[in-house]
N, C-alpha and C. Protein backbone atom coordinates (compact mmCIF):
# COMPACT_ATOMS: atom_id res chain seq x y z
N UNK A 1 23.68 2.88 18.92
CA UNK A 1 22.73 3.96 18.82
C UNK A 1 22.53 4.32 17.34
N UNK A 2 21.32 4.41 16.70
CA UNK A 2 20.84 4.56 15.15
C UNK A 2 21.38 6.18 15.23
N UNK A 3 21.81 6.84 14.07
CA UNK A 3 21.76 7.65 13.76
C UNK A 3 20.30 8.31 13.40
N UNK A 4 20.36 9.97 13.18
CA UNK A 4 18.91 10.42 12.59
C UNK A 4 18.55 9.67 11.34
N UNK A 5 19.75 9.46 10.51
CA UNK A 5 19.23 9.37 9.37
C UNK A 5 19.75 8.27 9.07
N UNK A 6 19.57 7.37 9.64
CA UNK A 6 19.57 5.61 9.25
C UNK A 6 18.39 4.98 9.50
N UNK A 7 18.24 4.18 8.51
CA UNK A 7 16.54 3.32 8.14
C UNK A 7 16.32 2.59 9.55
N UNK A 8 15.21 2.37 10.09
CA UNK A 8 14.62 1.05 11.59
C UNK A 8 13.84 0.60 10.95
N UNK A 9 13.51 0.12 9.42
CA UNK A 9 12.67 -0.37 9.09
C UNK A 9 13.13 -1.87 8.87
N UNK A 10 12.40 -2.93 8.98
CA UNK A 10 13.30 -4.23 8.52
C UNK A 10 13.25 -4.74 7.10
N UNK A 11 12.14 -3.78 6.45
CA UNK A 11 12.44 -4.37 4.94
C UNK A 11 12.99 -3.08 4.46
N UNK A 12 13.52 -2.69 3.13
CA UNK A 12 14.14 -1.75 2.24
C UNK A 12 12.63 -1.19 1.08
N UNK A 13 12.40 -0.09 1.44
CA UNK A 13 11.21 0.56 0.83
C UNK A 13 11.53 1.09 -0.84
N UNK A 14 11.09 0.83 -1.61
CA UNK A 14 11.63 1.19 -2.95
C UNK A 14 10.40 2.02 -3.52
N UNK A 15 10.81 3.50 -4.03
CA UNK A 15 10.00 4.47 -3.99
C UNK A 15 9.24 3.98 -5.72
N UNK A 16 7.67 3.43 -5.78
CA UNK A 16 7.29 2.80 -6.95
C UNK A 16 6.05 3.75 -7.45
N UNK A 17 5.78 4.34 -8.41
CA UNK A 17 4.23 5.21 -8.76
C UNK A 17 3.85 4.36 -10.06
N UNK A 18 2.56 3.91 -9.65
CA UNK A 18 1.55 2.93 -10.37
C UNK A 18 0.07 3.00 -10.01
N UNK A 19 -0.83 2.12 -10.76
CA UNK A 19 -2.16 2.41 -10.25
C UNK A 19 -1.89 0.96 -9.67
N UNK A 20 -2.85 1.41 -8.45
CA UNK A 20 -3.34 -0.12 -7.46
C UNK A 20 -4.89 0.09 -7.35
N UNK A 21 -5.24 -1.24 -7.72
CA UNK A 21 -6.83 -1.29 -7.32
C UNK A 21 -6.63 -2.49 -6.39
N UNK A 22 -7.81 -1.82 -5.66
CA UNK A 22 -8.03 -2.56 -4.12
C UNK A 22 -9.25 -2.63 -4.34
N UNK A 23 -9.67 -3.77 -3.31
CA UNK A 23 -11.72 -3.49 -2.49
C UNK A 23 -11.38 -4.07 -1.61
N UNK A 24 -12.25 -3.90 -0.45
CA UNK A 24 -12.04 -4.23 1.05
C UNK A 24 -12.77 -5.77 0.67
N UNK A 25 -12.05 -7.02 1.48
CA UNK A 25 -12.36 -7.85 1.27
C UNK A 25 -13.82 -8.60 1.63
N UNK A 26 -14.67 -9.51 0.94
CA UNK A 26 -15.57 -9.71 0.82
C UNK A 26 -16.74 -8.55 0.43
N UNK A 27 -16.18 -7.71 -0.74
CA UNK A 27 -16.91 -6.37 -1.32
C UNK A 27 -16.67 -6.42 -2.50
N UNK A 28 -18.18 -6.35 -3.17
CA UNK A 28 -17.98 -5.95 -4.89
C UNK A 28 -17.18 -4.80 -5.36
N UNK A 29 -17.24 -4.14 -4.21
CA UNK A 29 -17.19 -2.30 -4.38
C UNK A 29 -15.44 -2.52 -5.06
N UNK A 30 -14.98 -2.01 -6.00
CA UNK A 30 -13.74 -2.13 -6.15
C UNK A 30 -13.64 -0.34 -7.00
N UNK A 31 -11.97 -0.22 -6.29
CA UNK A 31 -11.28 1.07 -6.50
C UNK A 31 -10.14 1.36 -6.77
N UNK A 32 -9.38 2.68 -7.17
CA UNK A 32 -7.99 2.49 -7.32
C UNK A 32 -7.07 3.80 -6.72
N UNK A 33 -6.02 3.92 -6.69
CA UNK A 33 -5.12 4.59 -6.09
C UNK A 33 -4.12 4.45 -6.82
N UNK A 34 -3.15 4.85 -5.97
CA UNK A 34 -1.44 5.00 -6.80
C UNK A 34 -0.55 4.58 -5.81
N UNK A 35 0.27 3.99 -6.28
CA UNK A 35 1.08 2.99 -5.04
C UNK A 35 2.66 4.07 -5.00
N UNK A 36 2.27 4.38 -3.90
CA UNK A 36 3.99 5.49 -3.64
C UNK A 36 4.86 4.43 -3.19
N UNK A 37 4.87 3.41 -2.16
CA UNK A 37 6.12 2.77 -2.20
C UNK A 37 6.08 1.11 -1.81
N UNK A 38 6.83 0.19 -1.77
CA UNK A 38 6.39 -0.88 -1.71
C UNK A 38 7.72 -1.86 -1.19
N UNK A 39 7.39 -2.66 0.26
CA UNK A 39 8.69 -3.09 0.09
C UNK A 39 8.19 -5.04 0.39
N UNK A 40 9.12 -6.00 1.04
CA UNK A 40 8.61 -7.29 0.89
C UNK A 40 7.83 -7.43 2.20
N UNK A 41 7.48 -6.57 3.20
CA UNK A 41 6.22 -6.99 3.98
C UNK A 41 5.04 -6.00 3.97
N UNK A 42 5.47 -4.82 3.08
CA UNK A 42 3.92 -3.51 2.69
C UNK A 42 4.25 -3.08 2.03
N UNK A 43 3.28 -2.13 1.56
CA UNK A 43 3.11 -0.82 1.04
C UNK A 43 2.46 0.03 1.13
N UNK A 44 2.62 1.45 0.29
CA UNK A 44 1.98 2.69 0.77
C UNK A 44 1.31 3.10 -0.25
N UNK A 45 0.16 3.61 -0.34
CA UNK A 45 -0.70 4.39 -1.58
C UNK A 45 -1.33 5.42 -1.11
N UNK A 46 -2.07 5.98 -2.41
CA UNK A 46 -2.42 7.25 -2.36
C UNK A 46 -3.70 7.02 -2.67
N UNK A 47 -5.14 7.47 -2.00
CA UNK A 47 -6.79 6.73 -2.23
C UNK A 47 -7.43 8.22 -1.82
N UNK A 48 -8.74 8.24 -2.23
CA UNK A 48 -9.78 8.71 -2.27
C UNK A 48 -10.60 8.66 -1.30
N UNK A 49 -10.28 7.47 -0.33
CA UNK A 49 -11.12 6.89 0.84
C UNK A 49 -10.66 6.87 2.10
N UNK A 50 -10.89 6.87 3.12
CA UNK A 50 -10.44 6.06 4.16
C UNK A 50 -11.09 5.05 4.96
N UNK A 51 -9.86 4.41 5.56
CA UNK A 51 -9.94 3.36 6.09
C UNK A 51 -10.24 3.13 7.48
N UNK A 52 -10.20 2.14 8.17
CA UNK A 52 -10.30 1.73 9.35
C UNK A 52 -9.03 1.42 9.87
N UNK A 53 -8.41 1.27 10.72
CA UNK A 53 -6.95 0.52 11.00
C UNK A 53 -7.72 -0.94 11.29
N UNK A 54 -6.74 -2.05 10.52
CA UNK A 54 -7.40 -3.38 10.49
C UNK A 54 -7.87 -3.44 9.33
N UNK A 55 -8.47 -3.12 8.67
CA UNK A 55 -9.36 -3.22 7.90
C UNK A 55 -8.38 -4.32 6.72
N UNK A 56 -9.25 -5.34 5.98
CA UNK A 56 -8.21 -5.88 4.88
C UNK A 56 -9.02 -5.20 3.49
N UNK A 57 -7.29 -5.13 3.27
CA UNK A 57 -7.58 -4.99 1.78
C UNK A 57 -7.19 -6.56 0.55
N UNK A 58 -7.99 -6.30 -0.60
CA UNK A 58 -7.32 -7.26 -1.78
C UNK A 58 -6.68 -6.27 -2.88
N UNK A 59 -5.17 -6.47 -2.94
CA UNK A 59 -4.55 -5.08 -3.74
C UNK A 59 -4.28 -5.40 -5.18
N UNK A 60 -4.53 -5.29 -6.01
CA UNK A 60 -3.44 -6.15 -6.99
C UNK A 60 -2.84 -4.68 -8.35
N UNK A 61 -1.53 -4.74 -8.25
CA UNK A 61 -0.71 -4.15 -9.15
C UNK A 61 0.28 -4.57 -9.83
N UNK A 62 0.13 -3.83 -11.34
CA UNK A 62 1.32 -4.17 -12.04
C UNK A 62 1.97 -3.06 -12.68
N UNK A 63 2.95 -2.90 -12.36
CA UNK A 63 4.10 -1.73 -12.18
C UNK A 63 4.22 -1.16 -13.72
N UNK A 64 4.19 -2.72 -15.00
CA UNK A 64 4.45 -2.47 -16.21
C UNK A 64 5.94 -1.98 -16.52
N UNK A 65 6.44 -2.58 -15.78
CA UNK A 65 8.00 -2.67 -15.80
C UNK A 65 8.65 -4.12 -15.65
N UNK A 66 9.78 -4.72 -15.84
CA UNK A 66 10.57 -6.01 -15.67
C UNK A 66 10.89 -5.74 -14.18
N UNK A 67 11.40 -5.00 -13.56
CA UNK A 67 12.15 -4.34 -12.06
C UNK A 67 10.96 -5.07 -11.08
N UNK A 68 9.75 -4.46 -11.20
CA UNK A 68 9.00 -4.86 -9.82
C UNK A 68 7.55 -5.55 -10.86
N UNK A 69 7.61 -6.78 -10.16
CA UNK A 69 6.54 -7.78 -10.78
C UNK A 69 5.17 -7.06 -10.32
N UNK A 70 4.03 -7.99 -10.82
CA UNK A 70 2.62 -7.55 -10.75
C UNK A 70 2.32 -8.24 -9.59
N UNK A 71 2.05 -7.84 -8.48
CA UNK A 71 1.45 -8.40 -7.35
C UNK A 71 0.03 -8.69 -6.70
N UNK A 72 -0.23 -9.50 -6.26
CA UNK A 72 -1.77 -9.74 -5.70
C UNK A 72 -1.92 -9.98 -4.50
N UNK A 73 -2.27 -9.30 -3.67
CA UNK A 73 -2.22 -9.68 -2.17
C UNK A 73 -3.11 -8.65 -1.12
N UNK A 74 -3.21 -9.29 -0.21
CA UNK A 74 -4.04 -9.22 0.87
C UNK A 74 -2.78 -8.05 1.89
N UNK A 75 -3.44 -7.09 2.12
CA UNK A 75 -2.64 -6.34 3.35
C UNK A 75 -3.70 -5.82 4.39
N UNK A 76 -3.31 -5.99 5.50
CA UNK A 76 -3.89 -4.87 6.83
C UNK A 76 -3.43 -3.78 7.11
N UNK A 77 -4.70 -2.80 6.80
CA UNK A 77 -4.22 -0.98 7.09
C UNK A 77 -3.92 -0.69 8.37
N UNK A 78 -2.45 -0.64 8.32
CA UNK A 78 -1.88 -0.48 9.79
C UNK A 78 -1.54 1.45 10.12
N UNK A 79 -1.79 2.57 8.73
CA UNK A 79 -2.15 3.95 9.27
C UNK A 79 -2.67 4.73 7.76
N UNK A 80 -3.43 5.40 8.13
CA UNK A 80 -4.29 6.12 7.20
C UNK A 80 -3.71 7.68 8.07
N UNK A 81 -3.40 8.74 6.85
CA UNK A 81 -3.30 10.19 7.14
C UNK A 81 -3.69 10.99 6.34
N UNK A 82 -4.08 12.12 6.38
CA UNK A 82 -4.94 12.40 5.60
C UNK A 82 -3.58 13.86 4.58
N UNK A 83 -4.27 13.47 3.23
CA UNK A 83 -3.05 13.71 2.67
C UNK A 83 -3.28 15.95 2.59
N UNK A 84 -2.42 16.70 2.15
CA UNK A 84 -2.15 18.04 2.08
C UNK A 84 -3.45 18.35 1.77
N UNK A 85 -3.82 17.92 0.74
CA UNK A 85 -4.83 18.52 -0.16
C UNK A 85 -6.26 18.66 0.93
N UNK A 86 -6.33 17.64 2.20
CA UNK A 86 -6.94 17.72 2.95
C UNK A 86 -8.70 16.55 2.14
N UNK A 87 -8.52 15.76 1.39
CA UNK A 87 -9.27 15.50 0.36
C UNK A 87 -9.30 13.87 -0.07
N UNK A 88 -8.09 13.68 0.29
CA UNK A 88 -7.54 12.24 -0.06
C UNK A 88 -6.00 11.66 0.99
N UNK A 89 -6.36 10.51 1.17
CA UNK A 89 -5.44 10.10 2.22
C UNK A 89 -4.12 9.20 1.79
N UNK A 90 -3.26 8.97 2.78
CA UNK A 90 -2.02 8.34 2.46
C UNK A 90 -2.21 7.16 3.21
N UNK A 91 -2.39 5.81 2.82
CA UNK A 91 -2.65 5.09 3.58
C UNK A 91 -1.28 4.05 3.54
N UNK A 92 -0.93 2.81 4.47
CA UNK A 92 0.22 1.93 4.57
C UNK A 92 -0.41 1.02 4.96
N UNK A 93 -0.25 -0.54 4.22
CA UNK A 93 -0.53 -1.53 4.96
C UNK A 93 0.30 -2.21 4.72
N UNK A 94 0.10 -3.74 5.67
CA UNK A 94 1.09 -5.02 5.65
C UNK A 94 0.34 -5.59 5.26
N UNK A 95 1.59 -6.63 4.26
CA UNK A 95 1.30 -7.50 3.45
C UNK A 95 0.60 -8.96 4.47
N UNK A 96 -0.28 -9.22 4.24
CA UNK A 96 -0.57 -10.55 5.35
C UNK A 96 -0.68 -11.73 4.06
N UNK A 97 -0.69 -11.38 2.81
CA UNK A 97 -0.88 -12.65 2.44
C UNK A 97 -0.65 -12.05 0.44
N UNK A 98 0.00 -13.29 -0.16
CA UNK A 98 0.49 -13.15 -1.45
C UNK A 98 -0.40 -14.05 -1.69
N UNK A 99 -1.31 -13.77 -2.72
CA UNK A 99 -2.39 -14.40 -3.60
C UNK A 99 -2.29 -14.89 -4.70
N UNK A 100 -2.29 -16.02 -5.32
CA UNK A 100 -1.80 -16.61 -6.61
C UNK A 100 -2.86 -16.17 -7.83
């Protein structure tokens, strides 16, 4: 039996603040956010927009640190909430694909 306060997640979430620019794939339209956390199958940011569940994104960030590399990849928005401010949302997706 898990305790309250033991992780069910299967990857280890490492709490990261950076800019991420995204555009929904096959779209000129490109934008950016702030990446709150990130682990080896998602991550979570902070946007201006919302999403669809499904929807793909193309993300690419670089932390500007040695610790967590610059990443490029494809994720599906698996939950969008809409953040305090009532204004801007918290969105999470999975990683479906690492882009060279």
């Amino acid at each position: 039996m898990l305790r309250h306060n033991e992780e069910r997640r299967a990857a280890l979430r490492v709490d990261v603040s950076c800019k991420l620019d995204y555009a929904e794939q096959n779209s000129a339209y490109k934008n950016n956010g702030t990446l709150n956390n990130l682990s080896t199958t998602g991550l979570a940011f902070h946007a201006n927009e919302q999403f669809e569940l499904g929807t793909l994104l193309d993300v690419r960030l670089n932390p500007g640190n040695t610790l967590i590399p610059p990443l490029d990849a494809t994720i599906e928005i698996i939950r969008v909430d809409t953040s305090k401010d009532l204004r801007s949302y918290n969105i999470a997706g999975r990683i479906t694909q690492i882009n060279q």
